[in-house]
PDB file of N, CA and C in Angstrom:
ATOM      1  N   UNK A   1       3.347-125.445 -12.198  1.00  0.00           N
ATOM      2  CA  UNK A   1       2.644-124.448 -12.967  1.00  0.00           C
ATOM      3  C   UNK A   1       3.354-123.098 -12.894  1.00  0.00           C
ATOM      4  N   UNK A   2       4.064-122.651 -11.656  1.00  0.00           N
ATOM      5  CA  UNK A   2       4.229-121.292 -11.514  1.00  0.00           C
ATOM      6  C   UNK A   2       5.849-121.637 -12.620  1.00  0.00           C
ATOM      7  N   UNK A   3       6.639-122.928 -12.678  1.00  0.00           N
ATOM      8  CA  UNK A   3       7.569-122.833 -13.500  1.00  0.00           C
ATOM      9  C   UNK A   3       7.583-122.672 -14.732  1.00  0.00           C
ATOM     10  N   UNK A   4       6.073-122.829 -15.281  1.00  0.00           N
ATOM     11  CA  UNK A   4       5.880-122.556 -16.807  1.00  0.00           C
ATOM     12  C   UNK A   4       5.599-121.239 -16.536  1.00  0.00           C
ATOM     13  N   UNK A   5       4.912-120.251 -15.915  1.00  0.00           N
ATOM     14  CA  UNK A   5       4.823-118.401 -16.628  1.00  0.00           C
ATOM     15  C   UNK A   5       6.331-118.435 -16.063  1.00  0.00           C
ATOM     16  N   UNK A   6       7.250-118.734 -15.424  1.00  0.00           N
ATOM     17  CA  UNK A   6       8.625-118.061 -15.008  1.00  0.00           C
ATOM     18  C   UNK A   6       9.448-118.482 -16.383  1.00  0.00           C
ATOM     19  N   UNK A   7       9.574-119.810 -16.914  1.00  0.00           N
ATOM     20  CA  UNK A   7       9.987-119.768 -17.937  1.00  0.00           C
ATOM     21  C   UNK A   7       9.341-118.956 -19.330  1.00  0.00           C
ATOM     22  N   UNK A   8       7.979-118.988 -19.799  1.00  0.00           N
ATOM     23  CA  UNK A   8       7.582-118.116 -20.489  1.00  0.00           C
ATOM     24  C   UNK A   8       7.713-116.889 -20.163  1.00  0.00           C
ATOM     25  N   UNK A   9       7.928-116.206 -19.335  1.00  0.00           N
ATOM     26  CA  UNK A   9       8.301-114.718 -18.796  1.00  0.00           C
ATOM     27  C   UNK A   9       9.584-114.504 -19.311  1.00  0.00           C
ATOM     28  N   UNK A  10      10.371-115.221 -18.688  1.00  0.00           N
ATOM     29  CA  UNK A  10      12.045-115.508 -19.325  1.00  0.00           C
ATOM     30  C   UNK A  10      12.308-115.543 -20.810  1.00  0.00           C
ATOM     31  N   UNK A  11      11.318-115.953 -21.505  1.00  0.00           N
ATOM     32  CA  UNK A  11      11.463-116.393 -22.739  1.00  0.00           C
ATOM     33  C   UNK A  11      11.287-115.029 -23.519  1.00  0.00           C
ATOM     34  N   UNK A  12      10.321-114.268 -23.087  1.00  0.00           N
ATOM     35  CA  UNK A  12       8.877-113.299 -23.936  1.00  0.00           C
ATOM     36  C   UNK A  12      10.514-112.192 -23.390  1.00  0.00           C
ATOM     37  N   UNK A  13      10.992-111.918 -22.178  1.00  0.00           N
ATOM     38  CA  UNK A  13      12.085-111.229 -22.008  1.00  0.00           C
ATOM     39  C   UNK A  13      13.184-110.905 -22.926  1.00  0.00           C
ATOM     40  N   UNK A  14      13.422-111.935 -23.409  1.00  0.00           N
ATOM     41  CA  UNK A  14      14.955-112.549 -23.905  1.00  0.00           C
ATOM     42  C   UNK A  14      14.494-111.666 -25.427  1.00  0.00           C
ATOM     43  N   UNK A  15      12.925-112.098 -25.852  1.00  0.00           N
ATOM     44  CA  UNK A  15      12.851-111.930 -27.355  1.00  0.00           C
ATOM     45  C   UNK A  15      12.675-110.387 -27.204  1.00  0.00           C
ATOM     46  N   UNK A  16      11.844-110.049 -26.146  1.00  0.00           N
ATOM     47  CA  UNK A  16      11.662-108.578 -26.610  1.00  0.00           C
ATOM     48  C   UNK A  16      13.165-107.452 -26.446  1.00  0.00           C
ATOM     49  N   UNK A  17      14.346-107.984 -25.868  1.00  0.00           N
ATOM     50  CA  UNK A  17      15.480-107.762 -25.958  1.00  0.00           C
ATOM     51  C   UNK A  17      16.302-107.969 -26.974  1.00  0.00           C
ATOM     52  N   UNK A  18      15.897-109.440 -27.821  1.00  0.00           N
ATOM     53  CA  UNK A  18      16.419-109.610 -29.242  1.00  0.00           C
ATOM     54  C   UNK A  18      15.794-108.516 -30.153  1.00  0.00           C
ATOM     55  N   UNK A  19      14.866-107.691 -30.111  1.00  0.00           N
ATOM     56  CA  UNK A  19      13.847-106.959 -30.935  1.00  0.00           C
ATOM     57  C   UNK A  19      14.610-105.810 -30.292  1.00  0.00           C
ATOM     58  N   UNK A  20      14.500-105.384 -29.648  1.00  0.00           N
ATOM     59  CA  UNK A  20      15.165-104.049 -28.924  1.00  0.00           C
ATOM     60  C   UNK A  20      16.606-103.770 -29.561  1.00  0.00           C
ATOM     61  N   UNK A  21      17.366-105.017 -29.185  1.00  0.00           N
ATOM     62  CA  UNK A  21      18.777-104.614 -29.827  1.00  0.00           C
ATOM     63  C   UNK A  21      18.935-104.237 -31.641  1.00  0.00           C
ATOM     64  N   UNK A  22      18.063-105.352 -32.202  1.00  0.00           N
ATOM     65  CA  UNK A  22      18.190-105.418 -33.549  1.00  0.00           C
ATOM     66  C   UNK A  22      17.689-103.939 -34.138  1.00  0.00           C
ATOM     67  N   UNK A  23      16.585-103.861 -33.870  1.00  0.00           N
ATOM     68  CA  UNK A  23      15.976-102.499 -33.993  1.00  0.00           C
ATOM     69  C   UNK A  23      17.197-101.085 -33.807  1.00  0.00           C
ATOM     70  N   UNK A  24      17.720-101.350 -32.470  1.00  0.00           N
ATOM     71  CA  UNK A  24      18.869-100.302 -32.453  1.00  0.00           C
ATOM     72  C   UNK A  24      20.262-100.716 -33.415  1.00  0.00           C
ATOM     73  N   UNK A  25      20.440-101.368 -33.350  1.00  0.00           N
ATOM     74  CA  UNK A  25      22.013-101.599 -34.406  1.00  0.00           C
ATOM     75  C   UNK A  25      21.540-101.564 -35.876  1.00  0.00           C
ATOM     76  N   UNK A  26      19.880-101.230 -36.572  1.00  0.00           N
ATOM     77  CA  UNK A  26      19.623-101.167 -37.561  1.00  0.00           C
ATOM     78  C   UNK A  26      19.667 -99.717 -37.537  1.00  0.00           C
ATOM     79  N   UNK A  27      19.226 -99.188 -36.378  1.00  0.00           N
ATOM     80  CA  UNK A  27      19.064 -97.276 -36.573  1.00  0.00           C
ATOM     81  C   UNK A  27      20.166 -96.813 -36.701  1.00  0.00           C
ATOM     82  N   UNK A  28      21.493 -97.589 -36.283  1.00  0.00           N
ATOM     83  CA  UNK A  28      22.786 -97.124 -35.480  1.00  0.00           C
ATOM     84  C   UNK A  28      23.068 -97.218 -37.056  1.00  0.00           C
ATOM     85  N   UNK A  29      23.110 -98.522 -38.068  1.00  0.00           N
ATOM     86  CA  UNK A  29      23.680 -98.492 -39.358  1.00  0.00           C
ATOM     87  C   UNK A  29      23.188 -97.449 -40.237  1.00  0.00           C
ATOM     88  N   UNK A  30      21.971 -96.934 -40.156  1.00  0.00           N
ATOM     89  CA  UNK A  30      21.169 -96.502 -41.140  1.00  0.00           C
ATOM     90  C   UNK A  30      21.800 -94.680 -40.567  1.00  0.00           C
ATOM     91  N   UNK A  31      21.715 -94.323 -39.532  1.00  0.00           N
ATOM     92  CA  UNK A  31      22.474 -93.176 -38.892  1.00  0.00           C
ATOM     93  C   UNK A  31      23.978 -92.837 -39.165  1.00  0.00           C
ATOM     94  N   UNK A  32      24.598 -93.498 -39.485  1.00  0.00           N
ATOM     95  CA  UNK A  32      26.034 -93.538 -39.489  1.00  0.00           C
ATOM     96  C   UNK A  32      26.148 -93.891 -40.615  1.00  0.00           C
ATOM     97  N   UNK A  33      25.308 -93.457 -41.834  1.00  0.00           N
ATOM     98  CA  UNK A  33      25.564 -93.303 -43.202  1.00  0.00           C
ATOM     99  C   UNK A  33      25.342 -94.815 -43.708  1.00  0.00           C
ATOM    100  N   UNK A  34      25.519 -95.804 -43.622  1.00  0.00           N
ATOM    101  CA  UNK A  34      25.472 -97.004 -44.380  1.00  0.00           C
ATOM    102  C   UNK A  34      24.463 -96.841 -45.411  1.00  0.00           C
ATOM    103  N   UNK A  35      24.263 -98.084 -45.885  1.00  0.00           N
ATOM    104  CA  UNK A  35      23.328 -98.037 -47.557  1.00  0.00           C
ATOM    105  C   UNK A  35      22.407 -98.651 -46.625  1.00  0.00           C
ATOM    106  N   UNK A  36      20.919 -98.734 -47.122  1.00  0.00           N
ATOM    107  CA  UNK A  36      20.003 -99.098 -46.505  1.00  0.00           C
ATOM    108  C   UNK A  36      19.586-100.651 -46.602  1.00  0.00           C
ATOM    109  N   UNK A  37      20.574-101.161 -47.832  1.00  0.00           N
ATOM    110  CA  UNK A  37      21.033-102.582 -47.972  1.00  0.00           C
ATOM    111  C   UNK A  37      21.884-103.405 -46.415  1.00  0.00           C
ATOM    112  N   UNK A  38      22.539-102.058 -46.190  1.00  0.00           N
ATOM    113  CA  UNK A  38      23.806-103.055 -45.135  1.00  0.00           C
ATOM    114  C   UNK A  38      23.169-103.125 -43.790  1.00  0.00           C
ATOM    115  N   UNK A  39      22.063-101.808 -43.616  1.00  0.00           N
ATOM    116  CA  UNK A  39      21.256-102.034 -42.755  1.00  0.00           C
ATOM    117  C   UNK A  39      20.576-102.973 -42.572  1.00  0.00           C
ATOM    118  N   UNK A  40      20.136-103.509 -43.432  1.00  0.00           N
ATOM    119  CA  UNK A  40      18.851-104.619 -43.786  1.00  0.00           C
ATOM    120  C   UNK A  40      19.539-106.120 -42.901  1.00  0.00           C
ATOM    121  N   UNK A  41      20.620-106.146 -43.660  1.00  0.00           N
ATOM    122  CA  UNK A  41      21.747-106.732 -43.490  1.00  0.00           C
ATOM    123  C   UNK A  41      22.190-106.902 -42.002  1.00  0.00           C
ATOM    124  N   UNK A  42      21.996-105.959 -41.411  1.00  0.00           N
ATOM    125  CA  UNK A  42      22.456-106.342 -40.051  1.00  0.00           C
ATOM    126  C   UNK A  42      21.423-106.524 -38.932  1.00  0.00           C
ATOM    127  N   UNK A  43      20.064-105.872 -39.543  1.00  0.00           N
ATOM    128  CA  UNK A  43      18.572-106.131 -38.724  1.00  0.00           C
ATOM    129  C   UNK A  43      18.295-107.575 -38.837  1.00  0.00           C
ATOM    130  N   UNK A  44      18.807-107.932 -40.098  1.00  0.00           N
ATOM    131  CA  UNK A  44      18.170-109.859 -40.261  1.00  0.00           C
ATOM    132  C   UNK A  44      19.379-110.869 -39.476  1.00  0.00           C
ATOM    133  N   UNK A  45      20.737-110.685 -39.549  1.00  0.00           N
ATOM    134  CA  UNK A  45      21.734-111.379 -38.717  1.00  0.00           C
ATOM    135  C   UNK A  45      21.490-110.887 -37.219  1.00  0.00           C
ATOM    136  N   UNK A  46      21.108-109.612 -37.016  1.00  0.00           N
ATOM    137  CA  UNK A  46      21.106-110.011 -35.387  1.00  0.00           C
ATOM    138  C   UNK A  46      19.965-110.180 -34.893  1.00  0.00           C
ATOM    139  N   UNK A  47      18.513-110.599 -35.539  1.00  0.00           N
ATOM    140  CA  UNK A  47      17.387-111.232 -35.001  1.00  0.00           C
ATOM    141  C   UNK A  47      17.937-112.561 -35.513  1.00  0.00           C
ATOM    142  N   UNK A  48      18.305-113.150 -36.364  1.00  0.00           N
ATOM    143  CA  UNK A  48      18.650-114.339 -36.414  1.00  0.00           C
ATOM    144  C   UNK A  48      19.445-115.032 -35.591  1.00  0.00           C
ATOM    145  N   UNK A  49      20.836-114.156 -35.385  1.00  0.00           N
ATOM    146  CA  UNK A  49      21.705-114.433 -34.670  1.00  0.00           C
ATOM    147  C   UNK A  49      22.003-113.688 -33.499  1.00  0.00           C
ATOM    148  N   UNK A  50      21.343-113.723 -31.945  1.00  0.00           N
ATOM    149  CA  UNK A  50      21.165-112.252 -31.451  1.00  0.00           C
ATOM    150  C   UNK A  50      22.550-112.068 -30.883  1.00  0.00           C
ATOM    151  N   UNK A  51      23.015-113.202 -29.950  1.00  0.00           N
ATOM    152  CA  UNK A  51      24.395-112.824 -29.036  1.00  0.00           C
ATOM    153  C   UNK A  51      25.664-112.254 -30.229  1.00  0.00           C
ATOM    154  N   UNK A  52      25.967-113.357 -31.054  1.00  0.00           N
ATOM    155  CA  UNK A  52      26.582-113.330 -32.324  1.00  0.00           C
ATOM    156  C   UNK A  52      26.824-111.916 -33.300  1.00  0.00           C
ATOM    157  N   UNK A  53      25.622-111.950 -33.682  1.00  0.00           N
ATOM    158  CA  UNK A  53      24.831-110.820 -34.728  1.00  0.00           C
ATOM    159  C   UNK A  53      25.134-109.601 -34.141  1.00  0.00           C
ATOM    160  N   UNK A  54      25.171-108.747 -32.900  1.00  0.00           N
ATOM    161  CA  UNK A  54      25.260-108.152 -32.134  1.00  0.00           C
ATOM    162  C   UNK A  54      26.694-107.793 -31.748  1.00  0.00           C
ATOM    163  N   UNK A  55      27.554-108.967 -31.136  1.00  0.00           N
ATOM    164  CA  UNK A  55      29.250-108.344 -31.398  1.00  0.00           C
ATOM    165  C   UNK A  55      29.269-108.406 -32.348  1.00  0.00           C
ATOM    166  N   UNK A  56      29.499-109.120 -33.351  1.00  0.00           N
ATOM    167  CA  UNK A  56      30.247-108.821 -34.636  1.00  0.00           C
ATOM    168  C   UNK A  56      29.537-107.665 -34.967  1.00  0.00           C
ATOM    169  N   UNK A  57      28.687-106.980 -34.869  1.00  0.00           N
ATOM    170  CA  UNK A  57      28.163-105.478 -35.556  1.00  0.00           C
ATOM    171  C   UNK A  57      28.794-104.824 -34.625  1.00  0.00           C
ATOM    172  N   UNK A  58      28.954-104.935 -33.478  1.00  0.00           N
ATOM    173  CA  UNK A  58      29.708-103.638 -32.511  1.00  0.00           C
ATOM    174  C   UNK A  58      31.018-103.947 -32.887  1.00  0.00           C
ATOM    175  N   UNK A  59      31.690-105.154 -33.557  1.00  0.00           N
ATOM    176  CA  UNK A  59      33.068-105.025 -34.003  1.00  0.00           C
ATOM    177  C   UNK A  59      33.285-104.473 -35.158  1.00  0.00           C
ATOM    178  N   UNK A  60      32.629-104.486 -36.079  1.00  0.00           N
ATOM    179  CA  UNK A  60      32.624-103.997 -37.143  1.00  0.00           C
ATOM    180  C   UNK A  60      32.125-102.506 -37.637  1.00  0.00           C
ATOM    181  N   UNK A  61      31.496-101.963 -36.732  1.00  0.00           N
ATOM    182  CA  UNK A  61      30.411-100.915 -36.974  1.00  0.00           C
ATOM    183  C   UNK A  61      31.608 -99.645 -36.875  1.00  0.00           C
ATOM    184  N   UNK A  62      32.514 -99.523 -36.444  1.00  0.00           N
ATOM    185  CA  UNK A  62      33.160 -98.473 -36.606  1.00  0.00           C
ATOM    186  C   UNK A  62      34.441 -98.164 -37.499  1.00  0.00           C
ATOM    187  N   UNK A  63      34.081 -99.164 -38.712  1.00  0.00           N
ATOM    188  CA  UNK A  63      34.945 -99.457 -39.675  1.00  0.00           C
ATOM    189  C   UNK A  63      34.678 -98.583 -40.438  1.00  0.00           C
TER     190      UNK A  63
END
């Protein structure tokens, strides 16, 4: 029993960190001039895709 809240703890962690990042690399696009399209754009790939979605925007973001 105590391994199911440690894994649901782990889990509820992970997402509210996927939400945290996406949220910031959408402010970071929308701040640094982008169209509010490319923003959109990078809030939906890195909740979709968080590890992924996330470098490729820090590789790309200072283009």
């Amino acid at each position: 029993m105590e391994w199911i809240f440690i894994f649901l703890l782990g889990g509820f962690i992970l997402f509210l960190l996927n939400i945290i990042t996406s949220i910031w690399a959408y402010r970071d696009a929308k701040r640094s001039g982008k169209s509010p399209e490319y923003a959109l754009i990078v809030l939906i790939a890195t909740i979709v895709f968080p590890i992924v979605g996330l470098i490729v925007y820090i590789i790309i973001r200072n283009d």
